[in-house]
PDB file of N, CA and C in Angstrom:
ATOM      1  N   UNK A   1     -80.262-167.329  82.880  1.00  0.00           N
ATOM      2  CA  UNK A   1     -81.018-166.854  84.027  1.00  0.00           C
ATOM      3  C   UNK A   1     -80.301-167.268  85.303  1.00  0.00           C
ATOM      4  N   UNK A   2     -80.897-166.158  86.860  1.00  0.00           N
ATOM      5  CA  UNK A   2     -79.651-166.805  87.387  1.00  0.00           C
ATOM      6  C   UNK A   2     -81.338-167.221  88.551  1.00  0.00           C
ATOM      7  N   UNK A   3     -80.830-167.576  89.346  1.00  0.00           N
ATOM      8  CA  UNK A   3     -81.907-167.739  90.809  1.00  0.00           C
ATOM      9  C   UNK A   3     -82.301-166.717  91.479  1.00  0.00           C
ATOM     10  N   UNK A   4     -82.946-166.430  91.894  1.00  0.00           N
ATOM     11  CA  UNK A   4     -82.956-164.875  92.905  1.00  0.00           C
ATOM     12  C   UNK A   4     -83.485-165.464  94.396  1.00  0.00           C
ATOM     13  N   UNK A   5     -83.363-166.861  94.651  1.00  0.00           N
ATOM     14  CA  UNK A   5     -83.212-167.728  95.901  1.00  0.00           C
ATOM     15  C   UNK A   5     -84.733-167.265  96.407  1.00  0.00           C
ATOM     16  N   UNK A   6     -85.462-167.031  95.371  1.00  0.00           N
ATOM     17  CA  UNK A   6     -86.891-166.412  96.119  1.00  0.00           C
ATOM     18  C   UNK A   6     -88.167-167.469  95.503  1.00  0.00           C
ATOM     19  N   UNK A   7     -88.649-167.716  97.029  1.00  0.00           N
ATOM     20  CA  UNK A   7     -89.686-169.031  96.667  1.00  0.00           C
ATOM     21  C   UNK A   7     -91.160-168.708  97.106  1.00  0.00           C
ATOM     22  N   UNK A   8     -92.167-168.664  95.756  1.00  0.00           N
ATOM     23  CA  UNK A   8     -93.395-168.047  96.441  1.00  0.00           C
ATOM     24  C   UNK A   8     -94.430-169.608  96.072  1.00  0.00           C
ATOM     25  N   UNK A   9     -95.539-169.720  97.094  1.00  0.00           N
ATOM     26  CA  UNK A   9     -96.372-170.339  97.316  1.00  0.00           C
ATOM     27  C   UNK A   9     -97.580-170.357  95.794  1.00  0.00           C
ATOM     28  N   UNK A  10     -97.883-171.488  95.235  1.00  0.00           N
ATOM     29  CA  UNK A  10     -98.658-171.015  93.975  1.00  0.00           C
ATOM     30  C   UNK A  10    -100.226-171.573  94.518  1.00  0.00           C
ATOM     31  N   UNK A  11    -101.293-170.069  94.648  1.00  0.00           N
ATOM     32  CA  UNK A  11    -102.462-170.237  95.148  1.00  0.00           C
ATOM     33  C   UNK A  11    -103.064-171.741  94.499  1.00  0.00           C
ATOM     34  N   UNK A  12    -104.051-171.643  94.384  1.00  0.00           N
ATOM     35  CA  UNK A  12    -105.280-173.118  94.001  1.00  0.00           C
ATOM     36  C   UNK A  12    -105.935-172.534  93.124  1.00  0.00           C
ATOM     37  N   UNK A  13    -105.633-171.300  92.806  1.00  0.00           N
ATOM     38  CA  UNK A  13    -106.246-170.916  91.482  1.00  0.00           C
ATOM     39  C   UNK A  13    -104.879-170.276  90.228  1.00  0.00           C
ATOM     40  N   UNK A  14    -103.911-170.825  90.342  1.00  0.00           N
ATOM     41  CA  UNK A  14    -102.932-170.355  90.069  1.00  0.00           C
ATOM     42  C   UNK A  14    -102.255-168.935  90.084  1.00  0.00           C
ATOM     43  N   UNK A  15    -102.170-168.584  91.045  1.00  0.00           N
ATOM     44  CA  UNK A  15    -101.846-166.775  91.063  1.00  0.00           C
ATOM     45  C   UNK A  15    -100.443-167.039  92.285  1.00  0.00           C
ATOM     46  N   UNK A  16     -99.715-166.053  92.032  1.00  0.00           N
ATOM     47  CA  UNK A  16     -98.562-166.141  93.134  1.00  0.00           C
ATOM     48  C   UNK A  16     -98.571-164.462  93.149  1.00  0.00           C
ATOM     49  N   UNK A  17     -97.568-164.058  94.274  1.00  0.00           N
ATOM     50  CA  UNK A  17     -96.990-162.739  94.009  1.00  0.00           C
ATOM     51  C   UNK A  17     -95.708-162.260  93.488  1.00  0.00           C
ATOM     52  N   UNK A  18     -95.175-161.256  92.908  1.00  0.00           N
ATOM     53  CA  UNK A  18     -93.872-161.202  92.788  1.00  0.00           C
ATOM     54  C   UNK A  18     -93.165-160.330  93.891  1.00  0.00           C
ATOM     55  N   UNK A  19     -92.428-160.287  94.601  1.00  0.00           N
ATOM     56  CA  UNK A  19     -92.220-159.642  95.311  1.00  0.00           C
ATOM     57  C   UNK A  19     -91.607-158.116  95.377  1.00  0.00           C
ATOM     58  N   UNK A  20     -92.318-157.410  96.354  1.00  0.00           N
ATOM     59  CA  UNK A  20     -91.964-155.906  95.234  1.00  0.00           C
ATOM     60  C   UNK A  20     -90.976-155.342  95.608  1.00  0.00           C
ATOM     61  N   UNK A  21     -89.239-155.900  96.739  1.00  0.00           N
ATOM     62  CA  UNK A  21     -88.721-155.711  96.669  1.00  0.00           C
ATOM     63  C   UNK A  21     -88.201-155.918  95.139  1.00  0.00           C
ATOM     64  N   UNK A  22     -88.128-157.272  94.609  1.00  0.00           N
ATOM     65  CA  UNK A  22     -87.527-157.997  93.458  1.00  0.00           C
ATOM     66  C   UNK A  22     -88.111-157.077  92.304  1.00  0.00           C
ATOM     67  N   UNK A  23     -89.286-156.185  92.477  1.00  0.00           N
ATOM     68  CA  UNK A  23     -89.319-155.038  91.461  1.00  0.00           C
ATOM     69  C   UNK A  23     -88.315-154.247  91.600  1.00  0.00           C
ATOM     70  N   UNK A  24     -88.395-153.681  92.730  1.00  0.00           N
ATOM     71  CA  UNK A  24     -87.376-152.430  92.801  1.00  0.00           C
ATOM     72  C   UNK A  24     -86.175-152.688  92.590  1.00  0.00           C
ATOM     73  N   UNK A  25     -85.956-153.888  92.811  1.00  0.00           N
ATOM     74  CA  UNK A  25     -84.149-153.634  92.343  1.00  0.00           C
ATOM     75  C   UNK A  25     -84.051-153.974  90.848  1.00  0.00           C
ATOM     76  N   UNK A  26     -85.179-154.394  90.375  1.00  0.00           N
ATOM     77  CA  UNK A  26     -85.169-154.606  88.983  1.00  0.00           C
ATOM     78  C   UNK A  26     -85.722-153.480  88.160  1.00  0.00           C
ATOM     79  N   UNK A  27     -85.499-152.177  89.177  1.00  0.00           N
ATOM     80  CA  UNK A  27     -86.004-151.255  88.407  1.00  0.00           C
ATOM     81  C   UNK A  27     -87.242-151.335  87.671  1.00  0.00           C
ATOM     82  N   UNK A  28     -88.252-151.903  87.701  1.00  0.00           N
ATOM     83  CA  UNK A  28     -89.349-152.389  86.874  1.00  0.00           C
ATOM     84  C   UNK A  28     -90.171-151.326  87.405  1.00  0.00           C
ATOM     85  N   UNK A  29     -91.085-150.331  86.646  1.00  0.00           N
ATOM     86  CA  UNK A  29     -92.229-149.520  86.676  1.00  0.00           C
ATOM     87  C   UNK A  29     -92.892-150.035  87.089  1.00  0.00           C
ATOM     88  N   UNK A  30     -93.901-150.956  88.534  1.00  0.00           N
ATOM     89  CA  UNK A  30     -94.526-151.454  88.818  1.00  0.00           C
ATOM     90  C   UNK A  30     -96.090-150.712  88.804  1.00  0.00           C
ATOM     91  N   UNK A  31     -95.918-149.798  88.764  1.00  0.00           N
ATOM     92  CA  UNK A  31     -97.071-148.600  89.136  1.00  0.00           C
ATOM     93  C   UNK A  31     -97.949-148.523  87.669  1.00  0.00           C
ATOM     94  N   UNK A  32     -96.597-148.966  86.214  1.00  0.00           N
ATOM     95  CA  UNK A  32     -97.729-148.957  84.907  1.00  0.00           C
ATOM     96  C   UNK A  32     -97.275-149.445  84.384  1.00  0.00           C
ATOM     97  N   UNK A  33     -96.792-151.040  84.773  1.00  0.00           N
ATOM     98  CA  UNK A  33     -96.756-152.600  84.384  1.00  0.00           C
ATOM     99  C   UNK A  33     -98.115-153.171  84.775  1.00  0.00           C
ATOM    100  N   UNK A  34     -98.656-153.201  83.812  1.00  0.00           N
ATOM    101  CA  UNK A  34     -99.982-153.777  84.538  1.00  0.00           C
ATOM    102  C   UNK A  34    -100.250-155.446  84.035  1.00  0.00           C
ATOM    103  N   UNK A  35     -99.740-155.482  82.756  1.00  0.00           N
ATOM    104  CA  UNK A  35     -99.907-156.938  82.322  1.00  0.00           C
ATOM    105  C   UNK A  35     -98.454-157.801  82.121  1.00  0.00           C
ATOM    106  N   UNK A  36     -98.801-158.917  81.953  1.00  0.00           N
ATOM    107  CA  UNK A  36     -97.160-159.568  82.421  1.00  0.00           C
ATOM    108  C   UNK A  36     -97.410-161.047  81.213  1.00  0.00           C
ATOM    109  N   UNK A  37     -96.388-160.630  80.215  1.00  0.00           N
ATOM    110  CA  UNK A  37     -96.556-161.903  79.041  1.00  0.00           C
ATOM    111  C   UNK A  37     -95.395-163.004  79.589  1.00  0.00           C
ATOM    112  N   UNK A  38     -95.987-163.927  79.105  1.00  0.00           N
ATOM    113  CA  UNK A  38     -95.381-165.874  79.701  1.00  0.00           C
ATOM    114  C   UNK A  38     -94.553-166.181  78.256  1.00  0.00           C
ATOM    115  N   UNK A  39     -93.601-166.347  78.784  1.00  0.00           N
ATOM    116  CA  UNK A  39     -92.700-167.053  77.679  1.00  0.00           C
ATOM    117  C   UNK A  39     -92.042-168.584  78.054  1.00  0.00           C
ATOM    118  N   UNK A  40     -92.494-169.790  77.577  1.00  0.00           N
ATOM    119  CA  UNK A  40     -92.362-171.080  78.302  1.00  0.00           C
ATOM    120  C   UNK A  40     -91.055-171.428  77.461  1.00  0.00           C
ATOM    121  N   UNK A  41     -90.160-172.461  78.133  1.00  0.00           N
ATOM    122  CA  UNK A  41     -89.464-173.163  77.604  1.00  0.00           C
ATOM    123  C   UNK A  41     -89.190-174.675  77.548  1.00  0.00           C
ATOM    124  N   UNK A  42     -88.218-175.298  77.670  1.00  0.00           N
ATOM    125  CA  UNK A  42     -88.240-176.652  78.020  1.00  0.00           C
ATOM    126  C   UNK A  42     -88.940-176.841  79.617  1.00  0.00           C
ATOM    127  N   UNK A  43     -88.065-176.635  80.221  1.00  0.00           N
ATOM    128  CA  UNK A  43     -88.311-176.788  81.926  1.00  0.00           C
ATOM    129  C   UNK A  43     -88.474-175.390  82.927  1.00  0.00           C
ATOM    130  N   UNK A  44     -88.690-174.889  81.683  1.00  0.00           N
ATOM    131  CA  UNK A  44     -88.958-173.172  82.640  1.00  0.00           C
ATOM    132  C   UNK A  44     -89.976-172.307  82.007  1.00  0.00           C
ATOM    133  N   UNK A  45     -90.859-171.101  83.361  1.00  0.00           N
ATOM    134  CA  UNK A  45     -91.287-170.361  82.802  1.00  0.00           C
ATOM    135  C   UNK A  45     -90.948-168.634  82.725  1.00  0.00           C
ATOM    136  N   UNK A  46     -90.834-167.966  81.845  1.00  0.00           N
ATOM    137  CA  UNK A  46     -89.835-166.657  82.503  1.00  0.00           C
ATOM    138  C   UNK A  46     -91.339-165.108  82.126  1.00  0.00           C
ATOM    139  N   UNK A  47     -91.358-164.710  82.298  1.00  0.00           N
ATOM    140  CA  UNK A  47     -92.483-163.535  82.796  1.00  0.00           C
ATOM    141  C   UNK A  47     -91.415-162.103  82.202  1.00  0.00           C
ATOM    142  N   UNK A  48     -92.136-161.448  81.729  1.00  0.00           N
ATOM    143  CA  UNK A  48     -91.743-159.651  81.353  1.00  0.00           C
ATOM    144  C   UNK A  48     -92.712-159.122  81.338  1.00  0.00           C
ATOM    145  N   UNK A  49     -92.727-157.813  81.903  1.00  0.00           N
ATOM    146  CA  UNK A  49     -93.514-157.034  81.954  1.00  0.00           C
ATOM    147  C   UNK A  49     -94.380-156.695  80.457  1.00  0.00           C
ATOM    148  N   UNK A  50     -95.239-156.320  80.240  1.00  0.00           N
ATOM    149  CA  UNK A  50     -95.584-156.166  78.795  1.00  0.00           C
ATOM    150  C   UNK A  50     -96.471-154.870  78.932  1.00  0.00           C
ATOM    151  N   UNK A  51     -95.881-153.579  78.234  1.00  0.00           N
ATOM    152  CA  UNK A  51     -96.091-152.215  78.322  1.00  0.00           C
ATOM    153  C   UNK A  51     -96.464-151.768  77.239  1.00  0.00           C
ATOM    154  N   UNK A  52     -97.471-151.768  76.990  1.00  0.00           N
ATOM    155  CA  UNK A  52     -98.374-151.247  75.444  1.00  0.00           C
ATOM    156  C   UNK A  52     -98.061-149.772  74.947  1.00  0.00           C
ATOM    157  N   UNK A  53     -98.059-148.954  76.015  1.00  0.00           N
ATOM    158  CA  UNK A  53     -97.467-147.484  75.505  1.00  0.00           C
ATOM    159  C   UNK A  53     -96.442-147.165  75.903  1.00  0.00           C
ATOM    160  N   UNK A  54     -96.125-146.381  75.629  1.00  0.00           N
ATOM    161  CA  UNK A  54     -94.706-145.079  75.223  1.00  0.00           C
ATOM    162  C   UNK A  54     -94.492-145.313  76.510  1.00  0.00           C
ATOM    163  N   UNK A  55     -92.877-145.959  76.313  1.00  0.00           N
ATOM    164  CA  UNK A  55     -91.755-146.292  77.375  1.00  0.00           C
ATOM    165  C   UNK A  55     -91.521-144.311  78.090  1.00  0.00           C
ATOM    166  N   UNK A  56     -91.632-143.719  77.538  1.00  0.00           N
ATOM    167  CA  UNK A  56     -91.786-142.793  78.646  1.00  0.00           C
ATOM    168  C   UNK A  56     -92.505-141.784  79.197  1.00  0.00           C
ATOM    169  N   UNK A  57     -93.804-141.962  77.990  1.00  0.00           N
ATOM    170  CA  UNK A  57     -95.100-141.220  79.197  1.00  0.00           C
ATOM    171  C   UNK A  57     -96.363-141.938  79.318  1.00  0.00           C
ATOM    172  N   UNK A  58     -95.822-142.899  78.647  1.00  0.00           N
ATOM    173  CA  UNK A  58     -97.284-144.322  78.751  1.00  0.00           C
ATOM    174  C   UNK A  58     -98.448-143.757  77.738  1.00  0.00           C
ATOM    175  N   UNK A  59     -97.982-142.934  77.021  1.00  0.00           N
ATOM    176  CA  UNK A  59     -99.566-142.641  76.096  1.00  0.00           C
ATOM    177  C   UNK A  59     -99.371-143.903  75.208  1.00  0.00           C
ATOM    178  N   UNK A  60    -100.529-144.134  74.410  1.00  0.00           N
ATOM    179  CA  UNK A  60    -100.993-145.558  73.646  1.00  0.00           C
ATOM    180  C   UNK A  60    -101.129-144.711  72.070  1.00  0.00           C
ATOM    181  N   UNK A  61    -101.230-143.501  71.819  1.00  0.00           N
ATOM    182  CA  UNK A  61    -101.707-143.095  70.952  1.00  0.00           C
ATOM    183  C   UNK A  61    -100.088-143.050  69.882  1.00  0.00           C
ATOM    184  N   UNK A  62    -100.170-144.030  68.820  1.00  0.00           N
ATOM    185  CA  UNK A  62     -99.198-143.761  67.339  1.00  0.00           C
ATOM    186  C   UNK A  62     -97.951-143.536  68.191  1.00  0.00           C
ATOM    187  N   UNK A  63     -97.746-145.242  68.518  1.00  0.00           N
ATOM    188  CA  UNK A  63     -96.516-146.088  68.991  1.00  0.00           C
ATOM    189  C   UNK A  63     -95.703-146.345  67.915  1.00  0.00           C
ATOM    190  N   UNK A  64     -94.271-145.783  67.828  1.00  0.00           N
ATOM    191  CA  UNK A  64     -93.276-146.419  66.990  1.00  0.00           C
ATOM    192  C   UNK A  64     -92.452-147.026  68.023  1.00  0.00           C
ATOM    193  N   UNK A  65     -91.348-147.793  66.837  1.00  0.00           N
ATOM    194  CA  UNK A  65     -89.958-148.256  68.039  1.00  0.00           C
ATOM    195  C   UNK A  65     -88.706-147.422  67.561  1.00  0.00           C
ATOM    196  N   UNK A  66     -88.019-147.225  68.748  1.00  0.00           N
ATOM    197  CA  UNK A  66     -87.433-146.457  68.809  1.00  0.00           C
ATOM    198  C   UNK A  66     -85.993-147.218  69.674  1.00  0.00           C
ATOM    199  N   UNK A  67     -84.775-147.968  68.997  1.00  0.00           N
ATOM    200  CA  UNK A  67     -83.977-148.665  69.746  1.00  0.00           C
ATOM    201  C   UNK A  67     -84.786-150.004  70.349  1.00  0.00           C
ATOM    202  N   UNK A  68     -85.173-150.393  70.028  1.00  0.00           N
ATOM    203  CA  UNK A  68     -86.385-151.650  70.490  1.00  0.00           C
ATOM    204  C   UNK A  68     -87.158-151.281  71.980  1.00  0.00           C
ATOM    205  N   UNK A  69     -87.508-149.727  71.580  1.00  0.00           N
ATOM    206  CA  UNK A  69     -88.170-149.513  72.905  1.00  0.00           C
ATOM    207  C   UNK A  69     -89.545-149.054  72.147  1.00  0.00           C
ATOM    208  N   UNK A  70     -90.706-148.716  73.042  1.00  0.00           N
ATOM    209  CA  UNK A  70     -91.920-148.541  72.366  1.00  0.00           C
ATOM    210  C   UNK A  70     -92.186-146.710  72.737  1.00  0.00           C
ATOM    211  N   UNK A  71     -92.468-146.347  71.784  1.00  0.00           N
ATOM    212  CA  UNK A  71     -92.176-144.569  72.209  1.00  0.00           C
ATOM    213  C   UNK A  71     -93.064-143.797  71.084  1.00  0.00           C
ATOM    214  N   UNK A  72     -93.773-143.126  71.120  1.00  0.00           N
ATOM    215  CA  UNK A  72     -95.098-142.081  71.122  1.00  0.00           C
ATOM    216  C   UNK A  72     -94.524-141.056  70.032  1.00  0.00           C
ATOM    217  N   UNK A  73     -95.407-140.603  69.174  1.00  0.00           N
ATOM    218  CA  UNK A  73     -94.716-139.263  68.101  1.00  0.00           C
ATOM    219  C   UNK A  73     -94.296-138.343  68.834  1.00  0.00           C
ATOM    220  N   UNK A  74     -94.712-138.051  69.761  1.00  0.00           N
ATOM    221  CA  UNK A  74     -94.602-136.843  70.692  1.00  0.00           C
ATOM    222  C   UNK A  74     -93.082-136.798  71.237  1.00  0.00           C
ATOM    223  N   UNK A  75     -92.745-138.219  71.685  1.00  0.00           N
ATOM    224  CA  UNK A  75     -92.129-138.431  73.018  1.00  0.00           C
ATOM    225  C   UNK A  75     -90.382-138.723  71.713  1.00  0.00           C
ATOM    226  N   UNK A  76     -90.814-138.950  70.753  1.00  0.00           N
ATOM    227  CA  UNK A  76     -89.862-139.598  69.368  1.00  0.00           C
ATOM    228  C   UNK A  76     -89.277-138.081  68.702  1.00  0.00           C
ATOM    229  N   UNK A  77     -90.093-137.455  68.885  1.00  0.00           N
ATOM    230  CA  UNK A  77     -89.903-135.998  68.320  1.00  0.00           C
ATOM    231  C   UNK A  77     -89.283-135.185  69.146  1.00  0.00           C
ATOM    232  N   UNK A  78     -88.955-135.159  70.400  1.00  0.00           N
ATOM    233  CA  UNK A  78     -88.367-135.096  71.896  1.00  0.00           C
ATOM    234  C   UNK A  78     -86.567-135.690  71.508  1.00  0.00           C
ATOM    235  N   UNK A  79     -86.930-136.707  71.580  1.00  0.00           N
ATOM    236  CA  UNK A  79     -86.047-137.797  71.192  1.00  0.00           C
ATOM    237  C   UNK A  79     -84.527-137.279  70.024  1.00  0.00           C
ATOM    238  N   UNK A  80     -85.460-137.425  69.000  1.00  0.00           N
ATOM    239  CA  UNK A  80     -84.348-136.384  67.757  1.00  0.00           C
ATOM    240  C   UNK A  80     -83.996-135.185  67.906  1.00  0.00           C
ATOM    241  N   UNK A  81     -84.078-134.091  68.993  1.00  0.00           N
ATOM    242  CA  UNK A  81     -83.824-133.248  69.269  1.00  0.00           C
ATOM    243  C   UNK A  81     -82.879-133.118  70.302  1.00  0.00           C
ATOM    244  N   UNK A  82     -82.719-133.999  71.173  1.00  0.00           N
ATOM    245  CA  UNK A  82     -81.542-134.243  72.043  1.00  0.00           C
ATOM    246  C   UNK A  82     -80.831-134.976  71.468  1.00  0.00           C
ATOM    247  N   UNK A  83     -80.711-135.838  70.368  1.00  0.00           N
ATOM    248  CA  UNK A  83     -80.141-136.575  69.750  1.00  0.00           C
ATOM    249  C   UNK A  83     -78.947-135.766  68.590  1.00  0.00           C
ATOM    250  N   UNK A  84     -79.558-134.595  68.212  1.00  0.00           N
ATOM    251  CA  UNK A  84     -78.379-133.794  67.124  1.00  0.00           C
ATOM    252  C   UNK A  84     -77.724-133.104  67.965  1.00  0.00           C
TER     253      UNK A  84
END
């Protein structure tokens, strides 16, 4: 991991913000990232977005993986067709 020299204030109820430049250049879907899983380590904590449906139309309905991405029958069937 590297630093991103960015220092946010942690409320009294534990909540901070991320800053939504530091989305955008991270390319991150902020608009349907809605939940954010904690992964702890020794002396650190690191945050990923956590996206329950189909990496590209967000439906939830009969999720496979697809390249370790999460992707929809619909959107998978799409997929193998640009693929041959």
């Amino acid at each position: 991991m590297i630093s991103t020299g960015i220092v946010r204030r942690v409320g009294d109820t534990g909540k901070f913000t991320i800053p939504l430049t530091l989305l955008k250049e991270l390319k991150i879907d902020y608009n349907h990232a809605r939940h954010v899983e904690f992964f702890v380590g020794d002396d650190c904590i690191a945050l990923r977005f956590f996206e329950s449906g189909c990496t590209f139309c967000h439906s939830i309905d009969d999720i496979k993986y697809w390249r370790d991405k999460r992707v929809c029958r619909k959107c998978l069937e799409e997929l193998k067709k640009i693929e041959k």
